[in-house]
Structure formats: structure tokens, C-alpha cells
Protein backbone atom coordinates (compact mmCIF):
# COMPACT_ATOMS: atom_id res chain seq x y z
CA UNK A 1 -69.81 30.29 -0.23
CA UNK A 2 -70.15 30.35 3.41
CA UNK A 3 -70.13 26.12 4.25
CA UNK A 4 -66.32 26.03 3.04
CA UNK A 5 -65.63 27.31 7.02
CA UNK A 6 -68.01 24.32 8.15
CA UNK A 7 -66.71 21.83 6.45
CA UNK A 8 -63.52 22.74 7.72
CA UNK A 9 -64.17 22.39 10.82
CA UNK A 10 -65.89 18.83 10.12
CA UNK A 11 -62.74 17.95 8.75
CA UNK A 12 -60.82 19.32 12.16
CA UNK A 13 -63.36 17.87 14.82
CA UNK A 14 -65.17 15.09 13.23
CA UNK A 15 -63.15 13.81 10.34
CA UNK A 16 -59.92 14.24 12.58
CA UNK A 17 -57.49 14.61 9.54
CA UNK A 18 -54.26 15.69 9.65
CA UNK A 19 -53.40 19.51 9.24
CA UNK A 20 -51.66 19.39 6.42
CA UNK A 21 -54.32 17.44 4.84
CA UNK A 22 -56.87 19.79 5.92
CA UNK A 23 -54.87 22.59 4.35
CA UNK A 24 -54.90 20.92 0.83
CA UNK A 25 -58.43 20.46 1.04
CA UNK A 26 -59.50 23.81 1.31
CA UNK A 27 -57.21 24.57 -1.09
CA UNK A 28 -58.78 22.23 -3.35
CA UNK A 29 -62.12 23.83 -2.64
CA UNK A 30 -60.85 27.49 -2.80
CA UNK A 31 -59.95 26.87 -6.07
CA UNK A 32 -63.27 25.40 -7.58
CA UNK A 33 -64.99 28.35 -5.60
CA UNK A 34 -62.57 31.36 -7.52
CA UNK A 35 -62.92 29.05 -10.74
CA UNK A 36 -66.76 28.43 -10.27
CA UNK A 37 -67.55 32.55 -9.44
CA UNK A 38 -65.59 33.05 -12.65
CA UNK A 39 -68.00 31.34 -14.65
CA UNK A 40 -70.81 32.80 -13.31
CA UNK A 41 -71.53 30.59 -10.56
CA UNK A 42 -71.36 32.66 -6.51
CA UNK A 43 -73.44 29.38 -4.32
CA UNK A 44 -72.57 25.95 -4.18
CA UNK A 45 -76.04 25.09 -5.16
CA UNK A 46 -75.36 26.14 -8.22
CA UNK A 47 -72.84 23.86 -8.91
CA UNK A 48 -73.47 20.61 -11.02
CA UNK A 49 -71.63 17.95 -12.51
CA UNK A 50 -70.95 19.62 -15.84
CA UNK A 51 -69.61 22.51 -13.48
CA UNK A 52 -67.25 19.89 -12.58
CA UNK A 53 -65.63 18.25 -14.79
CA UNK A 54 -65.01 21.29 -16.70
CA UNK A 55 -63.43 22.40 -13.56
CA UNK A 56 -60.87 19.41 -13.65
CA UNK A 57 -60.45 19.49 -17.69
CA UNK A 58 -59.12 23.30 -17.17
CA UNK A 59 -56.89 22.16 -14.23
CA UNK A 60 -55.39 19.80 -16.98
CA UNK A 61 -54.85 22.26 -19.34
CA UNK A 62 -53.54 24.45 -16.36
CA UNK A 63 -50.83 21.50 -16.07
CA UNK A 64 -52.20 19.91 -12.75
CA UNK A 65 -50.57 16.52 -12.17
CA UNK A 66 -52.51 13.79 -11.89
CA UNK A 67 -52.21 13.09 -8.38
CA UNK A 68 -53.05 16.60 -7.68
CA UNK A 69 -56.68 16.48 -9.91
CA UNK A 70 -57.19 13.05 -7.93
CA UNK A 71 -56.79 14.94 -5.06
CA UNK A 72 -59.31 17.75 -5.98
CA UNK A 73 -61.72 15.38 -7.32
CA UNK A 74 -61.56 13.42 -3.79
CA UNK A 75 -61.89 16.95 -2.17
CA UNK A 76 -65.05 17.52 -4.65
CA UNK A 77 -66.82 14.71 -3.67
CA UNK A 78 -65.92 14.87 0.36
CA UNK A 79 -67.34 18.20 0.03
CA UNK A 80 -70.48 18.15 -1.62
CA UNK A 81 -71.32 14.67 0.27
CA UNK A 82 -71.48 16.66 3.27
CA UNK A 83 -72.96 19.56 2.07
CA UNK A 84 -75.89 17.89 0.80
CA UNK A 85 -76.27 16.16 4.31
CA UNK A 86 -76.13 19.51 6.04
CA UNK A 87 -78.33 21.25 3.52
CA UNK A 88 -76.16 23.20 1.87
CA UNK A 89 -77.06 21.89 -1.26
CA UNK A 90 -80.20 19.50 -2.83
CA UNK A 91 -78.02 17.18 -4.57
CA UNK A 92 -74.73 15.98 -4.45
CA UNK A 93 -73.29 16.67 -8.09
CA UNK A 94 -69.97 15.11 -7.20
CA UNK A 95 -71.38 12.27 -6.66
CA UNK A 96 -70.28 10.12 -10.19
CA UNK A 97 -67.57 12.57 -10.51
CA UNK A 98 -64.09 10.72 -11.63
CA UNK A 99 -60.71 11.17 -10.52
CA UNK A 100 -58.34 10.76 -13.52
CA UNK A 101 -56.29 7.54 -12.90
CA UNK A 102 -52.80 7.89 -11.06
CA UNK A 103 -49.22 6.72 -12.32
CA UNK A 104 -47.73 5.33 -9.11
CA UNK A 105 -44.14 5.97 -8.87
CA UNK A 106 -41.82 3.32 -7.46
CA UNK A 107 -40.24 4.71 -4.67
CA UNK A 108 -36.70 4.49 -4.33
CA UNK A 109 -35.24 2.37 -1.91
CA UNK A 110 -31.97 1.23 0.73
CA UNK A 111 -30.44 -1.89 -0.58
CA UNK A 112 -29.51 -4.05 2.57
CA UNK A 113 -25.93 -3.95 1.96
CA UNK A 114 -26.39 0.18 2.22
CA UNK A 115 -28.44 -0.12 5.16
CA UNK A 116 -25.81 -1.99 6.92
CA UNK A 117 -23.29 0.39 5.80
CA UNK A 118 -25.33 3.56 6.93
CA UNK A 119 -25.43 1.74 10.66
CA UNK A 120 -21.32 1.17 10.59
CA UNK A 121 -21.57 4.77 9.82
CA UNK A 122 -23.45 5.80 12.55
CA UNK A 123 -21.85 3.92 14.91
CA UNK A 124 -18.55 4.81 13.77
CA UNK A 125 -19.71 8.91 14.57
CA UNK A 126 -20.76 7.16 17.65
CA UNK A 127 -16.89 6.02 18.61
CA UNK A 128 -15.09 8.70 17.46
CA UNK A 129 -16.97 11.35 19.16
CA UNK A 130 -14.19 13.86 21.27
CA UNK A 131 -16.65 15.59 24.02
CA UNK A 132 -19.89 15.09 25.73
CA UNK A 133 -22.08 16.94 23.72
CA UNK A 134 -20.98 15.54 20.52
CA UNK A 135 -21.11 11.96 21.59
CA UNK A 136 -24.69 12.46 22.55
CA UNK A 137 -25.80 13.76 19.27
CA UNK A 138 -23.74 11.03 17.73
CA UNK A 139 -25.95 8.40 19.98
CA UNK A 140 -29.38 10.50 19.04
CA UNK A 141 -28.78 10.60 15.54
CA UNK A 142 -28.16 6.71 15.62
CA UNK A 143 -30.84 5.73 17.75
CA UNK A 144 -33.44 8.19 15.62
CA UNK A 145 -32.09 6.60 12.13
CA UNK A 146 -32.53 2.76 13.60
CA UNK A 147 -35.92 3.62 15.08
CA UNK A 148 -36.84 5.21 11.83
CA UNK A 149 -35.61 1.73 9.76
CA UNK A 150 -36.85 -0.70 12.47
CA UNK A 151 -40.43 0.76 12.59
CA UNK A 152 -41.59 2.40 9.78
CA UNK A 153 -42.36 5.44 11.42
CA UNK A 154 -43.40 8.82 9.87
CA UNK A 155 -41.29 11.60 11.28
CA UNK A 156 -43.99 13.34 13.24
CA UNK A 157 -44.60 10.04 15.32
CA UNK A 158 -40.77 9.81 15.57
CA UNK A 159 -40.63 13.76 16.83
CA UNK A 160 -43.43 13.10 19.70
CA UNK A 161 -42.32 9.70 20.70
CA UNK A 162 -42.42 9.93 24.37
CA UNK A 163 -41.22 7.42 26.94
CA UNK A 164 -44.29 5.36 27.73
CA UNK A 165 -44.69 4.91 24.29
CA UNK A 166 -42.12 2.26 24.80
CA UNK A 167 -42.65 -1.25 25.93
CA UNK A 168 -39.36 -2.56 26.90
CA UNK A 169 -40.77 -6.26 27.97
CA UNK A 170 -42.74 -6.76 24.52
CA UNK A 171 -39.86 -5.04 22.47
CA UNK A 172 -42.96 -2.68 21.14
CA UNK A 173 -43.25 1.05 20.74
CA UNK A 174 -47.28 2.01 20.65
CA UNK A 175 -47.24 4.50 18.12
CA UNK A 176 -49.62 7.65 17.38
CA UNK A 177 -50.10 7.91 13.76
CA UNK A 178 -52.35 10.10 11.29
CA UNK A 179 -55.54 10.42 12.98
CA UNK A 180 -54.56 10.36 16.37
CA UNK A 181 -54.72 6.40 15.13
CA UNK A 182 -52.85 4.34 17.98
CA UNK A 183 -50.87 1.13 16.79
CA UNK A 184 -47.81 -0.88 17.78
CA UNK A 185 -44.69 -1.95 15.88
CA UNK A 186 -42.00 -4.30 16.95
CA UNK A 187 -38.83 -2.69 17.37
CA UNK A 188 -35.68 -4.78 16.65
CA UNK A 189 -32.51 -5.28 18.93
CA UNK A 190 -30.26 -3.23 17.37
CA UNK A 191 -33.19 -0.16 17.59
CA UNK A 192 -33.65 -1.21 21.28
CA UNK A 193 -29.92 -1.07 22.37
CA UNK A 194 -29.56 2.47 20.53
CA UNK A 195 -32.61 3.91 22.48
CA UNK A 196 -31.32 2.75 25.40
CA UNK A 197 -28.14 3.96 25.04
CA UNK A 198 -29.07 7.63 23.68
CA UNK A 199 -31.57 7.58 27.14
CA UNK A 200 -28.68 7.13 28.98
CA UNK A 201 -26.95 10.78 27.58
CA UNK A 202 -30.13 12.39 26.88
CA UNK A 203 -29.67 14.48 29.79
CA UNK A 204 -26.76 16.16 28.14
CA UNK A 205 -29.38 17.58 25.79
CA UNK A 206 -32.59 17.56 27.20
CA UNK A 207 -34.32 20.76 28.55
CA UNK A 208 -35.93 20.90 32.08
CA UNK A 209 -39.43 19.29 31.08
CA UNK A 210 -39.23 18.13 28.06
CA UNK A 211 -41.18 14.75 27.57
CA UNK A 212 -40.27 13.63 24.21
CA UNK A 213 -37.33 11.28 23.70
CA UNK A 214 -35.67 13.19 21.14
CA UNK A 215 -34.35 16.10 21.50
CA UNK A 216 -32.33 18.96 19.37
CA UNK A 217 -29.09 20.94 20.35
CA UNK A 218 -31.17 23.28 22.55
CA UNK A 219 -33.28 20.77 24.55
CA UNK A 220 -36.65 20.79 23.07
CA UNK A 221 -38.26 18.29 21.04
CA UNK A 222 -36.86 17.60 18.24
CA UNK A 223 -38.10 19.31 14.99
CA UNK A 224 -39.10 17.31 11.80
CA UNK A 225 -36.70 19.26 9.73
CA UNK A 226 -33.87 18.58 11.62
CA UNK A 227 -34.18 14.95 11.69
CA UNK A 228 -34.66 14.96 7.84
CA UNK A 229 -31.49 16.68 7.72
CA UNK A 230 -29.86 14.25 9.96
CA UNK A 231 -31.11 11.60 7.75
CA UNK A 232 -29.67 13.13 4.07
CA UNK A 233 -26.05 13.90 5.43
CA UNK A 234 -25.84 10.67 6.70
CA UNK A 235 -27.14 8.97 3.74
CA UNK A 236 -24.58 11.27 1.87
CA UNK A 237 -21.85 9.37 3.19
CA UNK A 238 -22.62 6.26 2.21
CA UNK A 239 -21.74 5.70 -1.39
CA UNK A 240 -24.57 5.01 -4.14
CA UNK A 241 -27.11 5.24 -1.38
CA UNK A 242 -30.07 7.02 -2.73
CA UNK A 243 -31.02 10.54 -1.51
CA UNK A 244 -33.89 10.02 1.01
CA UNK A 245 -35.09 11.78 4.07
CA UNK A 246 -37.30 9.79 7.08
CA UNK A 247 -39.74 8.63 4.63
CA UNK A 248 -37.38 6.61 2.37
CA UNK A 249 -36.19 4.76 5.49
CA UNK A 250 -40.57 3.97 5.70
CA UNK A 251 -39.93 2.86 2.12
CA UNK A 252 -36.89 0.84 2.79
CA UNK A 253 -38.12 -0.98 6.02
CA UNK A 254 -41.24 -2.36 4.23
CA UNK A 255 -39.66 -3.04 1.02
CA UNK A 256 -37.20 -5.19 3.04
CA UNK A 257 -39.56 -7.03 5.32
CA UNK A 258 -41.94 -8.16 2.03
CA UNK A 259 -38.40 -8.97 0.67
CA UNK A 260 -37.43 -11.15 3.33
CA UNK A 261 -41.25 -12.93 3.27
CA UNK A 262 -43.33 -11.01 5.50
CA UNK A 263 -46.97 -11.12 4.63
CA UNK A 264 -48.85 -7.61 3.41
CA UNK A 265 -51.41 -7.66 5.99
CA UNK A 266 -48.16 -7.36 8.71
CA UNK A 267 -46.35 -4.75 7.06
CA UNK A 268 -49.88 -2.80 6.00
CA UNK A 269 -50.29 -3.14 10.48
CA UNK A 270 -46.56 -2.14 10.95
CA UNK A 271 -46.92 0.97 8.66
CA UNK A 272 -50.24 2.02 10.01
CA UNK A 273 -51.81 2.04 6.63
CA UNK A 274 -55.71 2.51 6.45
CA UNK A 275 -55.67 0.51 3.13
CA UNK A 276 -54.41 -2.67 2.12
CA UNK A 277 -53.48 -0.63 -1.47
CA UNK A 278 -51.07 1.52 0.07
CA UNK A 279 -48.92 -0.74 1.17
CA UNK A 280 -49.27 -2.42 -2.08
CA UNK A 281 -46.84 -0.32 -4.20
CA UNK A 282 -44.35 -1.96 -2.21
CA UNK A 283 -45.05 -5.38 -3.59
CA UNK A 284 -44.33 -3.47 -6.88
CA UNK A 285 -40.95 -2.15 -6.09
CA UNK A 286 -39.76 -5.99 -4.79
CA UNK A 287 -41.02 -7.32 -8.09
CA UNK A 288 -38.69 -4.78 -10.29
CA UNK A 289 -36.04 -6.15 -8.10
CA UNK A 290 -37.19 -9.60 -9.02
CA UNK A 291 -37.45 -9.22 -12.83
CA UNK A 292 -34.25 -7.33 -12.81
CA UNK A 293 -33.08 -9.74 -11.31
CA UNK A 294 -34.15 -12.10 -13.90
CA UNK A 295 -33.21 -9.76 -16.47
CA UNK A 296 -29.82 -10.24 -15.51
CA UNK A 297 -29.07 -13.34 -14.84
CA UNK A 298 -31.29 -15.99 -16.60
CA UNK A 299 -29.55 -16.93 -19.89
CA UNK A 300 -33.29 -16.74 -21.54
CA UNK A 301 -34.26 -13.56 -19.91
């Protein structure tokens, strides 16, 4: 089934998805192609609707979440839309083809009174730092966890943050998300002074050359994994904080701001969401907090 290296590359150079969306894609078809030629089937004009769906009934029998047979569906239905535009296929038998419905999880969040405590924490590191070195991982480590809280950002746009992404007179940073997609998010004071002040001992770290504002122990950029390191040990030490790397602080930021009466169309901008329903299951987790809440203190609850 030769288009599966076509449409990969329409997914690299004119879809512009992320990698490791690209990967679960042809995942997603490389299964229904091994699970199609083991019913007979060796082209993808051979496959129909009835194909399918019995496809996705044996991947819930196989024990596929549901997210994950959403995922194939969508994959399904990507695919053979193109295909059928490229002439790979006559029809497009993925066309009515439904993804089972999705239980969204509430994600679990900072309280502010954590939040606050996580920052005294930081800053505490910060102060009682006994050499260079240390104090400038101290300062990193803060200024990456406030940037993290103030903007919403996903870790890779944290890792390649570089200088001019940051507009000092606007208090902005212009942000590169998932498909190369360029936005801006306002970055609060706190944030700003700990930028500032980890720029001013970054070149205790930094490596000749390197353009990113964060940096690891050696002087490159900054990997992913470390910062989500960074981000668990220092949630460890705060007591009943939830476990959560980068992303939870994405979670906590926009839980707070709809908290605090911030309108979804903001936050949706903030977050760099491509749908309004994303950013919706945010709205869920405040109203929990509401109606418990309620729960426990209205005598009629």
C-alpha cells in the first residue's frame, strides 16, 4: 500500500503537523494496513466502510481506549480523504465513518494557595544557593517554572524560546506553537523579573552560541525532559500539590485565569488552541470546584 509514504509526507510538508503527531498517524494507518492484508484485503481500494468499522470493533475487543480508536478513526478519514483526491482510491469509504465518543478526564490542577507556595519555594532555592553555578540553576529553574505558569506554554515552545521572542515594552513573549503557529501571550511581573534576572547569570551556563534562553548544566538548550524533571521535584516539595510536569502548570494557568473571570475566547488565544472545545474542559474543571464548593458549604446542598 504504497500512498501510506505520500501521505506522510502531505502530513510533513503540507499539513505541517507536529512529529509526534505524524508518528501516531502512520501508526494508526500501519495498523489498518497489517489488519486489512489479514483479511484478505493488500490495496487501499479495496477497502470499504464495512472494512472499517470492523477494523475499530476488533481494536475494542483488542482493549483500545477510546481516545486511541478516536484517534484512528480521525487518522481513517484524513487518510482516505486524501487518497481519493490523489487517486489512490474511487471513493472515500471513511467518509461517514464514526469515532466512538470520548470520556474527557478532568485534569488535575494547582490550587492558588500551592502555586504561591511552589514560588516561595523557588525563590527560597534561589537565596540559599552557596556558589555560582548553583545559584544560576536556582534562578533558571525559577524563571522556567513562572514562565511556564504565566503563559501557558507547552514545553517545546518553552525549550526554543529565544531572545527576540521577548517583548520587554509590551510585557509579551511571541510564541511558536504546534504548527509552526505564531501567537503572543502576556507575561506577568513576577515571570518578567525572573527572566530578567536568570539573563543576567545565564552566562554561567550558556555554551558559546547557543541562542535559546534556557539552558542545561552543559550549555545547550535545554531538553524537554529535564525541565519536566525540574518541574516534579519541585512540585514534590510542596505538600498536597498534585504530581504534574510542564503541562499541569498549562492546566493550572488557564484553570486559574477562567477562575478569576477571564473570558474563553482569551484563554483559548493565550493557550494557542485551534478550537474553542479544547479549551473548554477547563470550564469543566472550575465548575467541579464550584459545585464542590456548594457541596460543602450550602446547608441545602
Amino acid at each position: 500500500m504504497q500512498a501510506s509514504t505520500a501521505w506522510g509526507e502531505h502530513l510533513h510538508w503540507e499539513r505541517n503537523l507536529a512529529e509526534h503527531t505524524r508518528r501516531a498517524y502512520a501508526g494508526d494507518l500501519d495498523d489498518l494496513a497489517t489488519w486489512a492484508a489479514r483479511h484478505g484485503v493488500g490495496a487501499w481500494g479495496e477497502v470499504d466502510h464495512r472494512l472499517l468499522r470492523a477494523w475499530l470493533a476488533d481494536l475494542h475487543r483488542r482493549g483500545a481506549e477510546r481516545a486511541t480508536m478516536a484517534r484512528r478513526a480521525t487518522a481513517a478519514r484524513m487518510f482516505f480523504r486524501w487518497a481519493q483526491t490523489r487517486g489512490y482510491t474511487r471513493a472515500n469509504p471513511a467518509s461517514a465513518l464514526e469515532a466512538p465518543r470520548t470520556d474527557r478526564a478532568l485534569p488535575p490542577t494547582l490550587e492558588r494557595g500551592a502555586a504561591t507556595d511552589l514560588f516561595t519555594h523557588l525563590e527560597d532555592a534561589v537565596a540559599q544557593a552557596t556558589d555560582p553555578k548553583t545559584e544560576a540553576m536556582a534562578q533558571r529553574d525559577l524563571a522556567m517554572i513562572e514562565v511556564l505558569y504565566s503563559c501557558g506554554l507547552r514545553v517545546a515552545e518553552l525549550c526554543s524560546l529565544t531572545p527576540d521572542q521577548i517583548d520587554w515594552d509590551r510585557d509579551l513573549l511571541h510564541v511558536v506553537g504546534k504548527g509552526d503557529k505564531e501567537r503572543s501571550t502576556p507575561v506577568g511581573r513576577p515571570a518578567e523579573r525572573a527572566l530578567q534576572a536568570w539573563l543576567g547569570v545565564r552566562p554561567r551556563l550558556a555554551a558559546a552560541g547557543v541562542a535559546e534562553v534556557f539552558v542545561g548544566a552543559r550549555g545547550a538548550a535545554i531538553d524537554p525532559r529535564v525541565v519536566r524533571r525540574v518541574v516534579h521535584a519541585a512540585l514534590a516539595a510542596i505538600p498536597e500539590a498534585p504530581d504534574l510536569g510542564p503541562h499541569g502548570l498549562r492546566h493550572a494557568m488557564a484553570t486559574h485565569l477562567l477562575e478569576g473571570g477571564a473570558d474563553l475566547r482569551s484563554v483559548q488565544e493565550m493557550l494557542g488552541h485551534a478550537s474553542l472545545a479544547t479549551t473548554q474542559i477547563y470550564t469543566h474543571v472550575t465548575n467541579e470546584r464550584l459545585r464542590e464548593a456548594f457541596r460543602q458549604a450550602h446547608p441545602r446542598a
